[in-house]
N, C-alpha and C. Protein backbone atom coordinates (compact mmCIF):
# COMPACT_ATOMS: atom_id res chain seq x y z
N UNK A 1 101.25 -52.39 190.84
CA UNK A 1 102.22 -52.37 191.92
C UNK A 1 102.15 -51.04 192.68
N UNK A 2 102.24 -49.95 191.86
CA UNK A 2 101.94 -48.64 192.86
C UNK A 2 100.55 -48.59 193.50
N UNK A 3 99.49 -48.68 192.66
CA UNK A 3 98.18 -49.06 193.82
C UNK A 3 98.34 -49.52 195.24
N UNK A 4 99.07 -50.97 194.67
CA UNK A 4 99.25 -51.16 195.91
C UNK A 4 100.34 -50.88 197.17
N UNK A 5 100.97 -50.35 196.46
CA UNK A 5 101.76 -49.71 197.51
C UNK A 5 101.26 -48.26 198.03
N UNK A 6 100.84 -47.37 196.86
CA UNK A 6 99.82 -46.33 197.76
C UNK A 6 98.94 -46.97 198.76
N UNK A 7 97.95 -48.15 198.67
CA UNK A 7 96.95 -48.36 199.25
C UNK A 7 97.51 -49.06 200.75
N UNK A 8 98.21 -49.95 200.93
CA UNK A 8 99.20 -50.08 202.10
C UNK A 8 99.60 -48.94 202.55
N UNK A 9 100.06 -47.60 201.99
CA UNK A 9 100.96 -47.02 203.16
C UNK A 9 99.91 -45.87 203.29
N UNK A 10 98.41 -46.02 202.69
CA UNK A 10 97.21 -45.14 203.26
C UNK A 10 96.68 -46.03 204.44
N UNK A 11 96.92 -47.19 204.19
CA UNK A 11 96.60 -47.97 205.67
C UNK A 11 97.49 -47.89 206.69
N UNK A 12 98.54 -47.87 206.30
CA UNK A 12 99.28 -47.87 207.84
C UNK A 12 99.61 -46.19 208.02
N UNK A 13 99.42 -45.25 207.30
CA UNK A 13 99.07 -43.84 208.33
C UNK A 13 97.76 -44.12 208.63
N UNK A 14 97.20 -44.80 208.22
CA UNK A 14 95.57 -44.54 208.98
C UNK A 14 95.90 -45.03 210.53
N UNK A 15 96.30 -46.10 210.63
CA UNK A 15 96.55 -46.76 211.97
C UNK A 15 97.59 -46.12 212.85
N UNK A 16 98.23 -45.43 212.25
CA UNK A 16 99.13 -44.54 213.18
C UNK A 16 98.62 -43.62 213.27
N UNK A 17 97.56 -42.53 212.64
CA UNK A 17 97.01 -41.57 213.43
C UNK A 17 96.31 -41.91 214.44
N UNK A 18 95.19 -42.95 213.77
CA UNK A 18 94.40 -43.76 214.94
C UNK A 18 95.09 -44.36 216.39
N UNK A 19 96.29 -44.22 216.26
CA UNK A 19 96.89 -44.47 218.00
C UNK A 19 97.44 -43.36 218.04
N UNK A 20 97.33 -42.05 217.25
CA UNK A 20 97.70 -41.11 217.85
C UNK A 20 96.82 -40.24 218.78
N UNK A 21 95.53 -40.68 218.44
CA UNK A 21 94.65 -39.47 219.12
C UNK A 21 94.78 -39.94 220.50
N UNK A 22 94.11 -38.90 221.32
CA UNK A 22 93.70 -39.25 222.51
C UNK A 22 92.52 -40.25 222.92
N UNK A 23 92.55 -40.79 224.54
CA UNK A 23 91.95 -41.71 224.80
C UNK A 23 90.62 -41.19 224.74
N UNK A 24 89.60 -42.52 224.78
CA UNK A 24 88.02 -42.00 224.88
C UNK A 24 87.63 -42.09 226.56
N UNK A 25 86.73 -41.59 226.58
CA UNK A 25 86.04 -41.78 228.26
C UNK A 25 86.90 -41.45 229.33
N UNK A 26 88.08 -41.07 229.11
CA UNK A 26 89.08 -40.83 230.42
C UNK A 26 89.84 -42.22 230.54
N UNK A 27 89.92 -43.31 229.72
CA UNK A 27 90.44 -44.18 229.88
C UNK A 27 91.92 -44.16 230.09
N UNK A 28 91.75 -45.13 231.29
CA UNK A 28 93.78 -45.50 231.56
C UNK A 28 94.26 -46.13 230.67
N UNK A 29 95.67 -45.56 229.97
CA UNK A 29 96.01 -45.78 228.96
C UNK A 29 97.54 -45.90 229.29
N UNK A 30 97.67 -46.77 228.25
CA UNK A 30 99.45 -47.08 228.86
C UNK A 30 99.74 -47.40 227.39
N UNK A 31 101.56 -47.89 227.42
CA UNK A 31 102.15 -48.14 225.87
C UNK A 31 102.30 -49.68 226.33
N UNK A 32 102.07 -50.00 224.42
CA UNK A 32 102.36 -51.49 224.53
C UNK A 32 104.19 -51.50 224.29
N UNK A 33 104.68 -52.37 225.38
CA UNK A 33 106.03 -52.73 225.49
C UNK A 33 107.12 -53.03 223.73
N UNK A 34 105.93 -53.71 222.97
CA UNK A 34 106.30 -53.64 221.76
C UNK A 34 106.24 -52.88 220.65
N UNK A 35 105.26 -52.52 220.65
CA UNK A 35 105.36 -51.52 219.35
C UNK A 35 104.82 -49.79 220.07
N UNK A 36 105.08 -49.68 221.29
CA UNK A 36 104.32 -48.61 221.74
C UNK A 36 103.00 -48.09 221.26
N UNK A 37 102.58 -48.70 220.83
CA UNK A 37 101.06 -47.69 221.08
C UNK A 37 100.03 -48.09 221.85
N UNK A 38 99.49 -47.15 221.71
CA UNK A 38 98.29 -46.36 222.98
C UNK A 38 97.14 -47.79 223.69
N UNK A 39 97.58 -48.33 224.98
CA UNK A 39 96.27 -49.62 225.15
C UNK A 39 95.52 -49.04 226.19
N UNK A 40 94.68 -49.32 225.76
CA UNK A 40 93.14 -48.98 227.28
C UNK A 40 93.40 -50.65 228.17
N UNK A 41 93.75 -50.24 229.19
CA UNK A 41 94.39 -51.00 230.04
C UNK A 41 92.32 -52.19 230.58
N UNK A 42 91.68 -51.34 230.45
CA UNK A 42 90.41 -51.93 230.23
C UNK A 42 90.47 -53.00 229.38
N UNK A 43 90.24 -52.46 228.48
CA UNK A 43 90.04 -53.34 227.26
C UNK A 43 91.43 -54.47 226.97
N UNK A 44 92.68 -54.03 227.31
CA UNK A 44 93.16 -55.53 227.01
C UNK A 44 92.91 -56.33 228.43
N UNK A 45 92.98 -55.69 229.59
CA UNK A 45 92.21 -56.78 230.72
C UNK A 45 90.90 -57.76 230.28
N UNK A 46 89.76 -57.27 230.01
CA UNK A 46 88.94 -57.63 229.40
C UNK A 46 89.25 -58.87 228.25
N UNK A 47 90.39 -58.90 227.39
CA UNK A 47 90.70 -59.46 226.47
C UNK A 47 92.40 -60.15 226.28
N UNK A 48 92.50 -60.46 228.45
CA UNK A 48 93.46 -61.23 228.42
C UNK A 48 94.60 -60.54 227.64
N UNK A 49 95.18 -59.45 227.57
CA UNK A 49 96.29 -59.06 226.62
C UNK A 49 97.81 -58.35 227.43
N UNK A 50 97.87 -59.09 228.60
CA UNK A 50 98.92 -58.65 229.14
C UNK A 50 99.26 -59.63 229.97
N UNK A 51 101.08 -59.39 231.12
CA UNK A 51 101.61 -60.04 230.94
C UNK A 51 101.80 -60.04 232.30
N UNK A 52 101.87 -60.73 233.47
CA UNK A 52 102.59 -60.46 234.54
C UNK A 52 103.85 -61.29 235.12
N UNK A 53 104.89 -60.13 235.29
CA UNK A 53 106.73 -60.32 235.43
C UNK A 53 107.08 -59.71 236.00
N UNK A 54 108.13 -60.28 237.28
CA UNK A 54 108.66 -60.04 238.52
C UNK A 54 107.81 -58.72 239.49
N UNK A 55 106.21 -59.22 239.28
CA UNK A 55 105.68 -57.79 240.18
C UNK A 55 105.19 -57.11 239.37
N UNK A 56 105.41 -57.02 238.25
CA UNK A 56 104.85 -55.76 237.31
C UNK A 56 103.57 -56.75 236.21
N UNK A 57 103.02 -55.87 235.48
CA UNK A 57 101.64 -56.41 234.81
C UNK A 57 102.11 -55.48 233.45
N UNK A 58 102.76 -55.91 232.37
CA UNK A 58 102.21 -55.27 231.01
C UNK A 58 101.08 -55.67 230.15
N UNK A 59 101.19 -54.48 229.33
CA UNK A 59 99.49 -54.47 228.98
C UNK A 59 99.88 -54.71 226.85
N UNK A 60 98.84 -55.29 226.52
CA UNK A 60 99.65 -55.27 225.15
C UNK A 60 98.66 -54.60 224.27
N UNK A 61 98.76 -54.34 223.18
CA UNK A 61 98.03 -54.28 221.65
C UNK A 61 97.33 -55.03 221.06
N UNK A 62 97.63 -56.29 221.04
CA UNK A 62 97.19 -57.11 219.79
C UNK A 62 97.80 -58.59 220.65
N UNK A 63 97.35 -59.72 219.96
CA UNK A 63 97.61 -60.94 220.28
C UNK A 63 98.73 -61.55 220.10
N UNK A 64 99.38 -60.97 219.07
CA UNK A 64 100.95 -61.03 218.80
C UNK A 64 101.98 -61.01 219.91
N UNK A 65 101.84 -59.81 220.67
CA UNK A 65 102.37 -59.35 221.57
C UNK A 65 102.76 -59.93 222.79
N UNK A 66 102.11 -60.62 223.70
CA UNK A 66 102.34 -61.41 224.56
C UNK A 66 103.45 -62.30 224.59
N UNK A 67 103.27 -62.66 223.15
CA UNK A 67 103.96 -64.17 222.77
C UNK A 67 105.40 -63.74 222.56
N UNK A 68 105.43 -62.53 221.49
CA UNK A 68 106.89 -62.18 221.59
C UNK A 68 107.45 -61.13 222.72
N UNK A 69 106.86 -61.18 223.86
CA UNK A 69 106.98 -60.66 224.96
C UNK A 69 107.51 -61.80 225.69
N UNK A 70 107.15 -62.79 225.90
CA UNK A 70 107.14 -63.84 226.55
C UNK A 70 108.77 -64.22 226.24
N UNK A 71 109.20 -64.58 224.77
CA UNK A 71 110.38 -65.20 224.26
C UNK A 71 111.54 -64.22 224.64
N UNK A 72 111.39 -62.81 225.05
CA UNK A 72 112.44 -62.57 225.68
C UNK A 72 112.25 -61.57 227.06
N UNK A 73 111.43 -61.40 227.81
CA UNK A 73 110.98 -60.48 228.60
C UNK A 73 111.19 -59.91 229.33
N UNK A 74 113.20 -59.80 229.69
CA UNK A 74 114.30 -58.64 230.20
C UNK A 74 114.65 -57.69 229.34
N UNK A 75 113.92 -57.98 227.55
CA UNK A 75 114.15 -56.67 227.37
C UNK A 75 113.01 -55.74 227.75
N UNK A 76 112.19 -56.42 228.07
CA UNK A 76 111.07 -55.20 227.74
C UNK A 76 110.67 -54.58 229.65
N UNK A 77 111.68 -55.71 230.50
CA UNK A 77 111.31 -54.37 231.86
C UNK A 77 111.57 -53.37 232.23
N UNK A 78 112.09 -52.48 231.17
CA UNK A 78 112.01 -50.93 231.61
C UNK A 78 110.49 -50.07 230.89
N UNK A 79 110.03 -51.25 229.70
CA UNK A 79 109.13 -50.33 229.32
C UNK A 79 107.97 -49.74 230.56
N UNK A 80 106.80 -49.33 229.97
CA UNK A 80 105.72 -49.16 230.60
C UNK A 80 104.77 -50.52 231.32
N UNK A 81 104.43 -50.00 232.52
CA UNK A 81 104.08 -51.31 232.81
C UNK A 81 103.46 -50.62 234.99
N UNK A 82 102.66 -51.32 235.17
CA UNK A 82 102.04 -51.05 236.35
C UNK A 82 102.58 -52.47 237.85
N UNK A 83 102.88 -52.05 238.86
CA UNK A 83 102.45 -53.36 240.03
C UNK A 83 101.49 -54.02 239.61
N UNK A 84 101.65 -54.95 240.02
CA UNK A 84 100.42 -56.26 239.34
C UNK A 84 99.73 -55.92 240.56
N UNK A 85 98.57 -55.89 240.20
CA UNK A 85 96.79 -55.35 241.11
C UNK A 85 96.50 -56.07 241.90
C-alpha cells in the first residue's frame, strides 16, 4: 500500500513539474479553463482540443476537458481564452 502510494504521488509531481516549465519553440501558450495548465494552443488546434463560446475559442489539455467544459460553460468564461480566429 505505501509503494503505491509513494509511486502515484512521484507521478503526479512529475506531471506538475512537467506543466511547470516553460514553453518549447516560443510556443503560444495559454491555461486550460479546467485544470489550468500550460496548452500549446498549436498542438491542441492540431488535435481538435478546444471549444468555441459566445466569440471566444478555449483551448484544453486533454480529451476530458471539452466535455466537462461543454456541461457547464458560464463557468468557465472568465477563464483564459482568445476571439475565435
Amino acid at each position: 500500500m505505501k509503494r503505491t502510494l509513494f509511486l502515484c504521488s512521484g507521478l503526479l509531481s512529475l506531471t506538475v513539474c512537467t506543466n511547470a516549465l516553460p514553453p518549447k519553440n516560443n510556443a503560444v501558450v495559454m491555461r486550460c479553463p479546467l485544470t489550468t495548465f500550460r496548452v500549446n494552443i498549436g498542438g491542441s488546434t492540431k488535435a481538435k482540443l478546444y471549444a468555441d463560446y459566445k466569440g471566444n475559442r478555449y483551448y484544453f489539455c486533454c480529451n476530458p476537458c471539452p466535455k466537462k467544459f461543454w456541461l457547464n460553460p458560464e463557468k468557465y468564461v472568465y477563464s483564459s481564452h482568445i476571439p475565435i480566429p
